[in-house]
N, C-alpha and C. Protein backbone atom coordinates (compact mmCIF):
# COMPACT_ATOMS: atom_id res chain seq x y z
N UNK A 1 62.75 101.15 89.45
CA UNK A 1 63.09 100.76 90.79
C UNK A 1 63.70 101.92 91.57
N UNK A 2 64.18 102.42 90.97
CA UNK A 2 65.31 103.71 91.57
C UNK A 2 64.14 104.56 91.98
N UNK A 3 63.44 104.85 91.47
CA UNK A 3 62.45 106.15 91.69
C UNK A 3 61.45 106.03 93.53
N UNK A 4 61.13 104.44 93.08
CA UNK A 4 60.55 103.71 94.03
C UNK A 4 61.40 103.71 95.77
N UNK A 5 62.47 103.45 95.32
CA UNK A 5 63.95 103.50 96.25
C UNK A 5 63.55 104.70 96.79
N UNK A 6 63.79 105.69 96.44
CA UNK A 6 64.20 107.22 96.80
C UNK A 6 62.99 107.78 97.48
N UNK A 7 61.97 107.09 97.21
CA UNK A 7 60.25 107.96 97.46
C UNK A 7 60.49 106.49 99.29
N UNK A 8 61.13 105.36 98.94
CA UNK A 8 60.83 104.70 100.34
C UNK A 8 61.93 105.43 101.19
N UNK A 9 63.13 105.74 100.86
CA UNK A 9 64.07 106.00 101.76
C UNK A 9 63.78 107.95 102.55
N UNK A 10 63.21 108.61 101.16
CA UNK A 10 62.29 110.06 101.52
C UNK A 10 61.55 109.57 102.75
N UNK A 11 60.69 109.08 102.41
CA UNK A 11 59.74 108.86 103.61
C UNK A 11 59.83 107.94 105.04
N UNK A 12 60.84 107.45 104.95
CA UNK A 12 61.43 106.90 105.97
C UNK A 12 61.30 108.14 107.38
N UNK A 13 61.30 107.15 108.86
CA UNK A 13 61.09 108.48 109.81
C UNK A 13 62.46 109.64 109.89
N UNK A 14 62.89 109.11 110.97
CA UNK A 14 64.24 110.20 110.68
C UNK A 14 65.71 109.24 110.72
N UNK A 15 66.62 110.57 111.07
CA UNK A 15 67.89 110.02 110.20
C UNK A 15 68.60 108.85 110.19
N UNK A 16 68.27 107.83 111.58
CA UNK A 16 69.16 107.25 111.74
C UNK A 16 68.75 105.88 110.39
N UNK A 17 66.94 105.73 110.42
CA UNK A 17 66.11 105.15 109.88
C UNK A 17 66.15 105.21 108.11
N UNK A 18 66.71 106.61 107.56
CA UNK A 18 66.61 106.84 106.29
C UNK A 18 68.45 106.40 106.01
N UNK A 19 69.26 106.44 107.30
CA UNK A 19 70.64 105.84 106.80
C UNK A 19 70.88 104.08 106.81
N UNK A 20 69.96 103.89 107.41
CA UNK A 20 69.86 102.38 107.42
C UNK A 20 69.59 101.73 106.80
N UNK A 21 68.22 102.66 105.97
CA UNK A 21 68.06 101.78 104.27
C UNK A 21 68.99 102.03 103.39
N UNK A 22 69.80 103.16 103.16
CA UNK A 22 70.68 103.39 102.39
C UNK A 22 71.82 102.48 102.37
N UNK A 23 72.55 102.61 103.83
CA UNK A 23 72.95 101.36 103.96
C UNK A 23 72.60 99.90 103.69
N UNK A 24 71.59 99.28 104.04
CA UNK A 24 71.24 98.26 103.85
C UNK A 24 71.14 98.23 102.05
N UNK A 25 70.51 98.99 101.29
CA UNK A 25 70.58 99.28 99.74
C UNK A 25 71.84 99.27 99.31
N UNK A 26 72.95 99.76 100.40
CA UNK A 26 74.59 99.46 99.82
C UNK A 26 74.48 98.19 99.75
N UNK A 27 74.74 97.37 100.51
CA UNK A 27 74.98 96.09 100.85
C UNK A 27 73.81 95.13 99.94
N UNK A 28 72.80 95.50 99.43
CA UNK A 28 71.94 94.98 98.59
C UNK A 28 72.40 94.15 97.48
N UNK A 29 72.96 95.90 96.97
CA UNK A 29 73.64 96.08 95.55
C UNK A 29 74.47 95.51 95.32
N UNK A 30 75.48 95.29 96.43
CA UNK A 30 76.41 93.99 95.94
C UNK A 30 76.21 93.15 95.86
N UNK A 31 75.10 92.55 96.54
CA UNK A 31 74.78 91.05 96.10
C UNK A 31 73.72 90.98 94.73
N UNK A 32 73.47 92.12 94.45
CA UNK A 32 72.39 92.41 93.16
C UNK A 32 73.52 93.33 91.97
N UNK A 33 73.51 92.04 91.05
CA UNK A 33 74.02 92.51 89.53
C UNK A 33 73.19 92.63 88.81
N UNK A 34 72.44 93.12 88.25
CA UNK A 34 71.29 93.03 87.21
C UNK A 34 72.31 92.17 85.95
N UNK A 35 73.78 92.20 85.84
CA UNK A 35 74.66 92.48 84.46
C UNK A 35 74.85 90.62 85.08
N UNK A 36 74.75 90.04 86.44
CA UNK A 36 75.48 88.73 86.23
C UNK A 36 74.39 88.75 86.64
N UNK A 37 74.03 87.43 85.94
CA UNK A 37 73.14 86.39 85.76
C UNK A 37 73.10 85.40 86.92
N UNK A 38 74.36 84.97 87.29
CA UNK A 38 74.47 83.84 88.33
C UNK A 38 74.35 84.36 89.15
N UNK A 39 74.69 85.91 89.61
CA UNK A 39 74.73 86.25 91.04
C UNK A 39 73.08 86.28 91.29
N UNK A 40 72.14 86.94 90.19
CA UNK A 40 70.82 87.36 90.65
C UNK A 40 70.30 86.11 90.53
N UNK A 41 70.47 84.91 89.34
CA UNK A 41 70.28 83.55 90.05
C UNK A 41 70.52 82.96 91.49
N UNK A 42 71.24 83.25 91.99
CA UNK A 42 72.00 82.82 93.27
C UNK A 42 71.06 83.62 94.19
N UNK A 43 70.61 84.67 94.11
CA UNK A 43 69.87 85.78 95.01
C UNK A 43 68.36 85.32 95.09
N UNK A 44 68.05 85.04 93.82
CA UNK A 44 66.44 84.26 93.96
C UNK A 44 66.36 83.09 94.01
N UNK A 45 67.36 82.30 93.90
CA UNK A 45 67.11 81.27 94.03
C UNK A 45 67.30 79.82 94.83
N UNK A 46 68.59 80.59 95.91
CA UNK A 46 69.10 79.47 96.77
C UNK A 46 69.02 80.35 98.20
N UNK A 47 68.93 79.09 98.84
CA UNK A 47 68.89 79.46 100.68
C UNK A 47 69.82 79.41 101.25
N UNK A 48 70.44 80.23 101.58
CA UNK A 48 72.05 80.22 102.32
C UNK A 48 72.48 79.51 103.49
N UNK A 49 71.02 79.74 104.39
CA UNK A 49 70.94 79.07 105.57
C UNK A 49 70.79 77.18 105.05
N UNK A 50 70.35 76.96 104.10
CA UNK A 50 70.14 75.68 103.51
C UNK A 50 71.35 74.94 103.06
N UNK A 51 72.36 76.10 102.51
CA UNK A 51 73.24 75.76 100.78
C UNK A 51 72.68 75.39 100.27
N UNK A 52 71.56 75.51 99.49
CA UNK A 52 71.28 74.27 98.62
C UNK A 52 70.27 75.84 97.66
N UNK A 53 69.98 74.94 96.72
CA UNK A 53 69.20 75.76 95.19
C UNK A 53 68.16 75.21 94.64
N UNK A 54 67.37 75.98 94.37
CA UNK A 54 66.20 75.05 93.59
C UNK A 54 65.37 76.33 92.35
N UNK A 55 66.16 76.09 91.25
CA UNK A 55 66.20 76.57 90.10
C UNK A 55 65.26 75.80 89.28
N UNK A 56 63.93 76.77 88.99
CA UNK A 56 62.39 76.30 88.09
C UNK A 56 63.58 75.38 86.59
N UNK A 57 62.81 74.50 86.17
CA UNK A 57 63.46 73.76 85.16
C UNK A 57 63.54 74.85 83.94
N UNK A 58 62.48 75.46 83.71
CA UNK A 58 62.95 76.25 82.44
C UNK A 58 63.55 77.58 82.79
N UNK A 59 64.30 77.62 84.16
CA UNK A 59 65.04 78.45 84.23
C UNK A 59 66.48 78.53 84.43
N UNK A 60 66.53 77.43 83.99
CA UNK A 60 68.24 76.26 84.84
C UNK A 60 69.37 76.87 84.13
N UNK A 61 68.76 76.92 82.47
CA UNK A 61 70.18 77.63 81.95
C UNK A 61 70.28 78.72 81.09
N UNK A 62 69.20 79.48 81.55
CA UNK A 62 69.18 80.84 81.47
C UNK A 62 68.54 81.86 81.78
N UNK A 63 68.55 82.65 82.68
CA UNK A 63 68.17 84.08 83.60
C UNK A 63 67.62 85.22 82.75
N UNK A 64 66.57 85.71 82.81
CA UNK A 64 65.95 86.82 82.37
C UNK A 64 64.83 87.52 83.40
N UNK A 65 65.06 88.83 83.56
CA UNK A 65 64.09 89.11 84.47
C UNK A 65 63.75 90.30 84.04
N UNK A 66 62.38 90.71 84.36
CA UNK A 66 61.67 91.91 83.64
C UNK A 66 61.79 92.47 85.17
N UNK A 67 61.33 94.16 85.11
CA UNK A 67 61.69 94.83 86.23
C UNK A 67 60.70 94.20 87.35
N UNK A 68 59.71 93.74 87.55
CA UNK A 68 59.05 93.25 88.78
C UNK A 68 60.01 92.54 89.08
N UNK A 69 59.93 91.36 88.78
CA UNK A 69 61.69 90.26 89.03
C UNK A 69 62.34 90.99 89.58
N UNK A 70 63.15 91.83 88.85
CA UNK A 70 64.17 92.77 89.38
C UNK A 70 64.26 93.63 90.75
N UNK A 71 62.66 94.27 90.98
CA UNK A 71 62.81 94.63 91.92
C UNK A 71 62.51 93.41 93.27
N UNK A 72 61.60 92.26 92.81
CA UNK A 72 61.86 91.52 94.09
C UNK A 72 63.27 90.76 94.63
N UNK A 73 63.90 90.91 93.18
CA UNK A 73 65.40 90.06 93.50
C UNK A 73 65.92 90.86 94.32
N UNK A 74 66.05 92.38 94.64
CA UNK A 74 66.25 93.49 94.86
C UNK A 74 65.68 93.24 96.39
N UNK A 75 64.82 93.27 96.69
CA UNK A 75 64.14 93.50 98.12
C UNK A 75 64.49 91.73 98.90
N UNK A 76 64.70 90.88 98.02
CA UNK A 76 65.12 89.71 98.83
C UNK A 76 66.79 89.81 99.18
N UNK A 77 67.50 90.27 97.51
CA UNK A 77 68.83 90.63 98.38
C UNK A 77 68.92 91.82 99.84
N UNK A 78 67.99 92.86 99.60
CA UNK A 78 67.77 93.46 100.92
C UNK A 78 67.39 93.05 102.14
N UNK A 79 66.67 92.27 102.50
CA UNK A 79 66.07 91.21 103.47
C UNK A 79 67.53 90.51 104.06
N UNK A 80 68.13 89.75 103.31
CA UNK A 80 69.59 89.31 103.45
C UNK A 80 70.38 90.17 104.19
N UNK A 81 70.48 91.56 104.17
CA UNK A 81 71.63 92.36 104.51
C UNK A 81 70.94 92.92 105.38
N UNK A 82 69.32 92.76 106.01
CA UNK A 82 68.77 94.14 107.08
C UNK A 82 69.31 93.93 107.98
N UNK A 83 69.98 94.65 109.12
CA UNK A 83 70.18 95.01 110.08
C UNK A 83 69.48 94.60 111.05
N UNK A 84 70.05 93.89 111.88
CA UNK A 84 69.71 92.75 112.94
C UNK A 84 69.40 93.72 113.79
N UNK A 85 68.77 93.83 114.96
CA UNK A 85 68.72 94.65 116.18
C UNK A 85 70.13 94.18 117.18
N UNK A 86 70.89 93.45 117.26
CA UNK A 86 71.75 93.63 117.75
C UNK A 86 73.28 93.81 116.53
N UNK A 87 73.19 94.41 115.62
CA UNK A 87 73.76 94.62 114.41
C UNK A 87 74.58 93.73 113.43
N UNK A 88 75.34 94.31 112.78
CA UNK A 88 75.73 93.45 111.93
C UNK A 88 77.15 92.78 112.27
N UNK A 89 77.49 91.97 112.03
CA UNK A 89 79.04 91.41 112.06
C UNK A 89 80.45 92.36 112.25
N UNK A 90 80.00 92.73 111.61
CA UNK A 90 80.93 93.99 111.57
C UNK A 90 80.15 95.41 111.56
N UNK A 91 80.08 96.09 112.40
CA UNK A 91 78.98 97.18 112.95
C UNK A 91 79.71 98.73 113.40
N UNK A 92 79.64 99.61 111.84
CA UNK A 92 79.90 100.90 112.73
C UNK A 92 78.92 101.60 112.57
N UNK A 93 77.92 101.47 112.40
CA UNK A 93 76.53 102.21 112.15
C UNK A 93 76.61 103.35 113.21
N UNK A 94 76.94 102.83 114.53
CA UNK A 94 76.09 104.33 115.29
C UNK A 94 77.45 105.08 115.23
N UNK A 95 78.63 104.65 114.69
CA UNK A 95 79.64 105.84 114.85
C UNK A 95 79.21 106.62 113.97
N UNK A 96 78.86 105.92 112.21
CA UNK A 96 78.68 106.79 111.36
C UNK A 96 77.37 107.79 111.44
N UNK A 97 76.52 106.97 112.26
CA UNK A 97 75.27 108.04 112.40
C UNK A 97 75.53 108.89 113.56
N UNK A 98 76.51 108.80 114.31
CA UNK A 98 76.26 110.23 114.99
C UNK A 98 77.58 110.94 114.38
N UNK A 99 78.41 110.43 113.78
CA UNK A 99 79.15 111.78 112.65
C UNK A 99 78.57 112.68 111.80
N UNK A 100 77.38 111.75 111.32
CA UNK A 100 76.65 112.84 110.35
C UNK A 100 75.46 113.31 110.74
N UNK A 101 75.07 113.22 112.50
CA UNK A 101 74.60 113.96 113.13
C UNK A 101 75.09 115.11 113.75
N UNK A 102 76.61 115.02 113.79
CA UNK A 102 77.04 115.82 115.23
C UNK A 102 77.64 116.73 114.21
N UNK A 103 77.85 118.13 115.35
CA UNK A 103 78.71 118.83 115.00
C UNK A 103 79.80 119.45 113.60
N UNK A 104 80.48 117.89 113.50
CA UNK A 104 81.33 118.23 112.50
C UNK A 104 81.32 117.16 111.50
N UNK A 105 80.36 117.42 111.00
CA UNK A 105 80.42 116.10 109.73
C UNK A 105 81.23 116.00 108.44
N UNK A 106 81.27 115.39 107.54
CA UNK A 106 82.50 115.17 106.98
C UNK A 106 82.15 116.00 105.64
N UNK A 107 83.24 116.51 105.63
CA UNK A 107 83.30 117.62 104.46
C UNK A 107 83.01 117.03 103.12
N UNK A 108 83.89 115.78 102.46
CA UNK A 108 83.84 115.34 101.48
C UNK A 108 83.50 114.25 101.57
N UNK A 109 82.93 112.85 100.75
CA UNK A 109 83.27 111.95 101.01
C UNK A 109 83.42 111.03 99.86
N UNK A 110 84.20 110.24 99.26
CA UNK A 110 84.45 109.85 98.07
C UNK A 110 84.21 108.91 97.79
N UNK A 111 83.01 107.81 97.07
CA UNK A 111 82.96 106.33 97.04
C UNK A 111 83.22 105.69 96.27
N UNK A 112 84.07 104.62 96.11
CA UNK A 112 84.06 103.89 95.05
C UNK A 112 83.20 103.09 94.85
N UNK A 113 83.06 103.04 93.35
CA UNK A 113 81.75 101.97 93.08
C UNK A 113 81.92 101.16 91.83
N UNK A 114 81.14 100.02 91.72
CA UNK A 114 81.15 99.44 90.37
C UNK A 114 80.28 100.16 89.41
N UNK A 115 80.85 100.04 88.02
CA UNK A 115 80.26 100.59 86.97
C UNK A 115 79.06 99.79 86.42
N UNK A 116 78.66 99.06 87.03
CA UNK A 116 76.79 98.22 86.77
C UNK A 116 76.03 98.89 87.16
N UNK A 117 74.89 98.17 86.80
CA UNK A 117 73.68 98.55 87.58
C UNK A 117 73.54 98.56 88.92
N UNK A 118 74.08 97.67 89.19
CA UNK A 118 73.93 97.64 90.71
C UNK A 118 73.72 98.76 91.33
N UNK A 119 75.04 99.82 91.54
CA UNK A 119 75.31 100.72 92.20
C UNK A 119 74.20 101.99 92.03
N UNK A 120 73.30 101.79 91.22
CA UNK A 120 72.41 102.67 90.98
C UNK A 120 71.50 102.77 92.01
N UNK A 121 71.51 100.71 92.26
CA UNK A 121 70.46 100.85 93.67
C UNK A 121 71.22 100.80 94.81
N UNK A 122 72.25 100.80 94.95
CA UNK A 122 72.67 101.26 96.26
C UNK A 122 73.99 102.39 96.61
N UNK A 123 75.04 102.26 95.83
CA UNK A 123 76.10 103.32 96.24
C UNK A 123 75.34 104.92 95.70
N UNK A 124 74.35 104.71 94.47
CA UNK A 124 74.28 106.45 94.39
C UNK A 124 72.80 106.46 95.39
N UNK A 125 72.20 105.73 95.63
CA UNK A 125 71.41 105.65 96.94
C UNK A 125 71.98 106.25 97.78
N UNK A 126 73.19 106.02 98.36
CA UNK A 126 73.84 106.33 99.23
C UNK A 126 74.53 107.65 99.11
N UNK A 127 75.23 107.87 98.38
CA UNK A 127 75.48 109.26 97.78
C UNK A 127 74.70 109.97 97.77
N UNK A 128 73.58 110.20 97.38
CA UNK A 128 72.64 110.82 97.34
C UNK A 128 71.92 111.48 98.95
N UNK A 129 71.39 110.36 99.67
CA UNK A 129 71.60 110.73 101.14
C UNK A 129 72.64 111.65 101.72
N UNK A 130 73.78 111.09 101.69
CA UNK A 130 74.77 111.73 102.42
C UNK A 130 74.76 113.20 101.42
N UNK A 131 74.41 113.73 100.38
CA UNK A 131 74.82 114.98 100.20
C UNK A 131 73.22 115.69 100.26
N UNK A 132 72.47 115.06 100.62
CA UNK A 132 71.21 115.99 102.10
C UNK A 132 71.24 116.09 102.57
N UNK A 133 72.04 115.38 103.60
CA UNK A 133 71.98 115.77 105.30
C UNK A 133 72.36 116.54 105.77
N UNK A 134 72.92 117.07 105.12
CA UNK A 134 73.29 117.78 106.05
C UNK A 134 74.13 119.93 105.38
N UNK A 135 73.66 119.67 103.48
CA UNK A 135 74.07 120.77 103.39
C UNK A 135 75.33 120.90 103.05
N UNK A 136 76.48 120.34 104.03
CA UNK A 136 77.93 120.67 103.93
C UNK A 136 78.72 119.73 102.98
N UNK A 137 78.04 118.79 103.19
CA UNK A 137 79.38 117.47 102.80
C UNK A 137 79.17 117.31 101.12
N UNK A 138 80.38 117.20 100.41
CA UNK A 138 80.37 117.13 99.00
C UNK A 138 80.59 115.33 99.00
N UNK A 139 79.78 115.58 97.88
CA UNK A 139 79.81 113.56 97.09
C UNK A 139 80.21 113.21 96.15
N UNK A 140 81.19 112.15 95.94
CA UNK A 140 81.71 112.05 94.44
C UNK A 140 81.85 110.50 94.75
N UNK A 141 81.06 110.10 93.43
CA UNK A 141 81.32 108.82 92.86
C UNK A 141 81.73 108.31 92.08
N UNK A 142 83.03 107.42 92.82
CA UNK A 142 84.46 107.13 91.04
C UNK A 142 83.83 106.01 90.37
N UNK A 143 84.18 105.66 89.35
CA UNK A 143 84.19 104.07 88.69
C UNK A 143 85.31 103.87 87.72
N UNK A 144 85.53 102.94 87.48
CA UNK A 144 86.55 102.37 86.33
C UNK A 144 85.59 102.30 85.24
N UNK A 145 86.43 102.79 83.99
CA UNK A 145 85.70 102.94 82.70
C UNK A 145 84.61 101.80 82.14
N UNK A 146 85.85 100.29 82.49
CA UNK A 146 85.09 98.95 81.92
C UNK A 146 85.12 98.12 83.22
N UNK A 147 84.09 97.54 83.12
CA UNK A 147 83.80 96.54 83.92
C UNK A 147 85.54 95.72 84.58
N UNK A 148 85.18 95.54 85.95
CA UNK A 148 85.88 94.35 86.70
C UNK A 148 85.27 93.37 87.60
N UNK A 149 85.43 92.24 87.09
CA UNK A 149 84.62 90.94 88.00
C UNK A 149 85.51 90.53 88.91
N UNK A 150 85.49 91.07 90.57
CA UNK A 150 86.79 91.02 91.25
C UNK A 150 86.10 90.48 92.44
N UNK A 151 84.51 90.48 92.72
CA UNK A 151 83.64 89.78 93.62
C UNK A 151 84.11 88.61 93.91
C-alpha cells in the first residue's frame, strides 16, 4: 500500500494538491489501525451518517483482512476525511500551504506519531512530503516504544 501511496501523492499536480493527500492520508491513518480490529471493523463497516452497522455474519466476531481489504479500508477511511471544497471543521490548510510555499518555511518540524501501522500510511506520508519541498526543512518522527490505546 505504501508504495502505491507515494507513486499517487508523486504524481499528484502541484503543491497545494500533493499536501492535501498527505494530509487527508494523516487523518486517514487515524481512523485506520491495521493492529485494532474494531476500529477497521468500524471503518468498513458502519455509516456514520446512518449510526448504524451491518457486519457480514461470518464476520461478526472476527476481522481479518488481506492487503486488498486493507487498502480499500484505507481509501474508504480516506473518502471520510477528503476535504470538502469549503474545508474542514477546523481548517488551516491554506495557512500551512502558503508557509511551505513562501519565503520562510519551517526549518524543523517534529511529529508525533503512533507506533502502528497506521502511521506508515499517513504521518511518514506526511513526513516524507514535507522533507521535499522544499530542501530546507528537517523531519523527525517520535514514537513511544510500546503501544498506547489513548484514541
Amino acid at each position: 500500500m505504501y508504495p502505491e501511496m507515494c507513486r499517487a501523492i508523486d504524481a499528484a499536480g502541484d503543491a497545494r494538491a500533493k499536501l492535501a493527500l498527505v494530509i487527508e492520508a494523516a487523518l486517514a491513518g487515524n481512523l485506520f489501525d491495521a493492529g485494532a480490529a474494531a476500529a477497521v471493523q468500524n471503518v468498513a463497516f458502519c455509516d456514520e451518517e446512518q449510526k448504524a452497522c451491518e457486519f457480514p455474519e461470518d464476520e461478526s466476531k472476527r476481522f481479518n483482512l488481506d492487503a486488498t481489504q486493507l487498502f480499500a479500508t484505507f481509501a474508504k477511511a480516506q473518502e471520510k476525511v477528503m476535504r470538502p471544497a469549503r474545508g474542514w471543521k477546523f481548517d488551516d490548510f491554506e495557512a500551512i500551504a502558503e508557509r511551505l510555499s513562501g519565503p520562510k518555511p519551517w526549518k524543523r518540524v517534529l511529529i508525533f506519531c503512533d507506533n502502528a501501522g497506521a502511521d506508515t500510511m499517513g504521518m511518514v506520508l506526511l513526513a516524507r512530503y514535507l522533507a521535499s519541498i522544499n530542501g530546507v526543512t528537517q523531519v523527525a518522527l517520535v514514537a513511544n516504544e510500546t503501544a498506547a490505546l489513548n484514541d
